[in-house]
Protein backbone atom coordinates (compact mmCIF):
# COMPACT_ATOMS: atom_id res chain seq x y z
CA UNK A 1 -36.69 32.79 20.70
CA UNK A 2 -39.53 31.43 23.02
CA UNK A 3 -42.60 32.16 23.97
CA UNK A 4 -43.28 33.20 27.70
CA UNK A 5 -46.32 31.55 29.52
CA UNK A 6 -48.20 34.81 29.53
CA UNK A 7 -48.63 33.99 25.61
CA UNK A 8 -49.06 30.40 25.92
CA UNK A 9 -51.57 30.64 28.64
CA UNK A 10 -53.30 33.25 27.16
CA UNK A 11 -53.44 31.72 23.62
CA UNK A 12 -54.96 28.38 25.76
CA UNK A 13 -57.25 30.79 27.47
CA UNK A 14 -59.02 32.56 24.89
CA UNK A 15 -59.32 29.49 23.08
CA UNK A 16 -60.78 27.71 26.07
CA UNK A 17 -63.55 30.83 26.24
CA UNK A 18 -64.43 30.15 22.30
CA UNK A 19 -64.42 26.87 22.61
CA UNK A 20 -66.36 26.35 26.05
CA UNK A 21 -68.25 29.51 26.36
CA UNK A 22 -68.95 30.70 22.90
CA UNK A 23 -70.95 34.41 23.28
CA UNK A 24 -71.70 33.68 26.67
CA UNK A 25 -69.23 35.12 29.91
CA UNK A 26 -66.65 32.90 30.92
CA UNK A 27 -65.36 32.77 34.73
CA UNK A 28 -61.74 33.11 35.92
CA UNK A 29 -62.57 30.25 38.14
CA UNK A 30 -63.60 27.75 35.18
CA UNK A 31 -61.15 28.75 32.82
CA UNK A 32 -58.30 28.42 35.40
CA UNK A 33 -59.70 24.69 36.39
CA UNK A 34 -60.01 23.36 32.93
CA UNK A 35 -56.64 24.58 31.79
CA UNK A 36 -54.46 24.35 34.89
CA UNK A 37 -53.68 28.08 35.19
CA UNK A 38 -54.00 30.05 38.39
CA UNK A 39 -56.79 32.14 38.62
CA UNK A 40 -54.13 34.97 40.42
CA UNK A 41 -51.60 34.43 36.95
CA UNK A 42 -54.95 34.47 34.31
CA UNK A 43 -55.88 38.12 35.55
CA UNK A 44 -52.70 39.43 35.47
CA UNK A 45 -52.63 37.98 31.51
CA UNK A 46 -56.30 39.20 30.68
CA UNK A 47 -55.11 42.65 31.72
CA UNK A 48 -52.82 42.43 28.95
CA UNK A 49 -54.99 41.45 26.53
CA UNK A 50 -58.03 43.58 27.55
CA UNK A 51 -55.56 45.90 26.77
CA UNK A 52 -55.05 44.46 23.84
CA UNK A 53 -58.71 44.55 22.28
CA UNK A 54 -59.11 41.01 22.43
CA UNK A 55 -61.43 40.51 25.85
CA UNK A 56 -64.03 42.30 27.55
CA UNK A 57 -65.60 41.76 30.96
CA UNK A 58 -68.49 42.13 32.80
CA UNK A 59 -69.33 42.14 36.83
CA UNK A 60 -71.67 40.63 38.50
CA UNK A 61 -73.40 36.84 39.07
CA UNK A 62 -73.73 36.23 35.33
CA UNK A 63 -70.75 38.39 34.56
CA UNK A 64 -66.96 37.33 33.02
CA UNK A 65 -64.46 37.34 30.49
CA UNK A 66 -65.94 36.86 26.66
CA UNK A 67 -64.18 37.82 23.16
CA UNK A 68 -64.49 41.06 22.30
CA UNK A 69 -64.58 39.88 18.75
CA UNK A 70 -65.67 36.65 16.88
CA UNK A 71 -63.48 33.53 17.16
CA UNK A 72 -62.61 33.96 13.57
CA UNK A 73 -61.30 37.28 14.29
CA UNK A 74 -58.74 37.10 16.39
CA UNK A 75 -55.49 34.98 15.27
CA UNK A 76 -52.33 33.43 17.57
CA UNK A 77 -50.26 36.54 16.27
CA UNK A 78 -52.49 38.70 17.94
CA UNK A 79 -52.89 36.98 21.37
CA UNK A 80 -48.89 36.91 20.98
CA UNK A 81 -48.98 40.83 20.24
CA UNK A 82 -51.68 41.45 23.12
CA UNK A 83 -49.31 40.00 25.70
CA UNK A 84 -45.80 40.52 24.77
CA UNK A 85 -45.42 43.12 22.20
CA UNK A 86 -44.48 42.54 18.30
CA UNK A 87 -42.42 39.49 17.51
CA UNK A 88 -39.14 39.19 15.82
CA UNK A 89 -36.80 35.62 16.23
CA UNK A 90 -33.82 38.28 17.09
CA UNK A 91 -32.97 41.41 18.51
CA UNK A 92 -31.68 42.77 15.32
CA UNK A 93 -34.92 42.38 13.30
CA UNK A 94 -37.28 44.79 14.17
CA UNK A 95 -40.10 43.99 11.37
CA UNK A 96 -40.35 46.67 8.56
CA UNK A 97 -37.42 48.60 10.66
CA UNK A 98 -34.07 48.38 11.49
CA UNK A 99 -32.44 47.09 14.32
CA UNK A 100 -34.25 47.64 17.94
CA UNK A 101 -30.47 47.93 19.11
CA UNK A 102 -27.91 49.32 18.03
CA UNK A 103 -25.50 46.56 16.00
CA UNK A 104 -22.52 47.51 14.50
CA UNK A 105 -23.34 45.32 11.29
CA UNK A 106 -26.54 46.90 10.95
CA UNK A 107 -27.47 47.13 7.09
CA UNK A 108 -24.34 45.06 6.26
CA UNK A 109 -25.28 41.89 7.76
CA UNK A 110 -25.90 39.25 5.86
CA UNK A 111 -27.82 36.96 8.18
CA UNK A 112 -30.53 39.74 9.04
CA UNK A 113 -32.32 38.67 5.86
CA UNK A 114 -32.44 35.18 7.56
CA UNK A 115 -33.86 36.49 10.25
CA UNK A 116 -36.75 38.99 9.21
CA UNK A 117 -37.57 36.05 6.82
CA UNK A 118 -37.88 33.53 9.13
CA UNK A 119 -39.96 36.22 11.52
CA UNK A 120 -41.88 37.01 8.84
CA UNK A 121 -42.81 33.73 7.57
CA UNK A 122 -43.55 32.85 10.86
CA UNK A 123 -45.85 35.76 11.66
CA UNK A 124 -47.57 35.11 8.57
CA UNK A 125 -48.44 31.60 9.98
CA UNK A 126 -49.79 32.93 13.10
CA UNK A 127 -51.71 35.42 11.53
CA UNK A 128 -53.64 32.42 9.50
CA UNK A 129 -54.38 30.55 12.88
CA UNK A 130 -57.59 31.69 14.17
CA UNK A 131 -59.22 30.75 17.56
CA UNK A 132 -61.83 29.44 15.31
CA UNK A 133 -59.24 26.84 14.02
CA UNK A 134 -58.29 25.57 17.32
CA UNK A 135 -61.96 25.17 17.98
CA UNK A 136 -62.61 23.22 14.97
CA UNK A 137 -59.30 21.24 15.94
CA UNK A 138 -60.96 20.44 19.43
CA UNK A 139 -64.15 18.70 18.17
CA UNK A 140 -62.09 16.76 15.38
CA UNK A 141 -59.83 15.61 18.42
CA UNK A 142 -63.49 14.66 19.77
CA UNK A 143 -62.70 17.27 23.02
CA UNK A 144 -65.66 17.44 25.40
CA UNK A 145 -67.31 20.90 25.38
CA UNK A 146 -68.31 21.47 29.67
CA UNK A 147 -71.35 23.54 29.74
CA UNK A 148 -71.85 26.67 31.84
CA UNK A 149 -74.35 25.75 35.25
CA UNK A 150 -74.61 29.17 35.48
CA UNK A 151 -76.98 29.34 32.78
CA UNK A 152 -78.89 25.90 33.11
CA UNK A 153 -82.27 26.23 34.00
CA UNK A 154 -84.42 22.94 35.24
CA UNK A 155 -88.18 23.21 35.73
């Protein structure tokens, strides 16, 4: 299994909002800079995970993208589920289900336990990573937080 880059980038995305942004809207343009992402490739992905619950936006001069929910809130697993659907390691392990396809070992296979374990555990871990996390991760790493111009006001 592997990830696509509409999960990656969108994982490195939100986190870049929470960690950069906080409450406050977060442009395209900014986010796209700071991570390397095209601005064209990040739309397309915040579709998916406006979709998804995860992001809200708002028009105008002091408009963006911000969380729809609180950094703590939202884990990997569900940036993962916001842009590509529920995640199994195999085709055959559909989580809680049977196959997704039809397998002619289905319920007699052996190594399907392997696998739903090993896509359980693994969603399990993803649901315990929160944005939050990767935010405290950032300062302990000592990563520079780039404040917003937009809302910097000099008398």
């Amino acid at each position: 299994m592997r990830l696509s880059t509409k999960s990656r980038y969108g994982l490195r995305a939100l986190f870049d909002i929470a960690y950069h942004a906080g409450t406050m809207p977060a442009q395209i343009k900014d986010i796209s800079r700071r991570q390397n992402i095209s601005p064209r490739y990040l739309e397309q992905i915040f579709q998916d995970l406006k979709r998804g619950g995860l992001l809200k936006s708002r028009r105008g001069p002091q408009g963006g993208y911000f969380l729809s929910r609180k950094p703590h809130e939202i884990n990997v697993h569900d940036i993962i589920k916001a842009a590509e659907g529920e995640m199994a390691l195999v085709d055959c392990v559909k989580l809680g289900k049977s196959c997704k396809k039809t397998c002619e070992f289905d319920s007699e296979c052996v190594t399907q336990r392997v696998w739903l374990e090993a896509s359980t555990r693994l969603n399990k871990y993803l649901d315990s990573v929160t944005l939050k996390d990767l935010c405290d991760d950032a300062k302990e790493i000592g990563m520079e937080k780039e404040l917003d111009h937009r809302f910097m006001y000099f008398i």
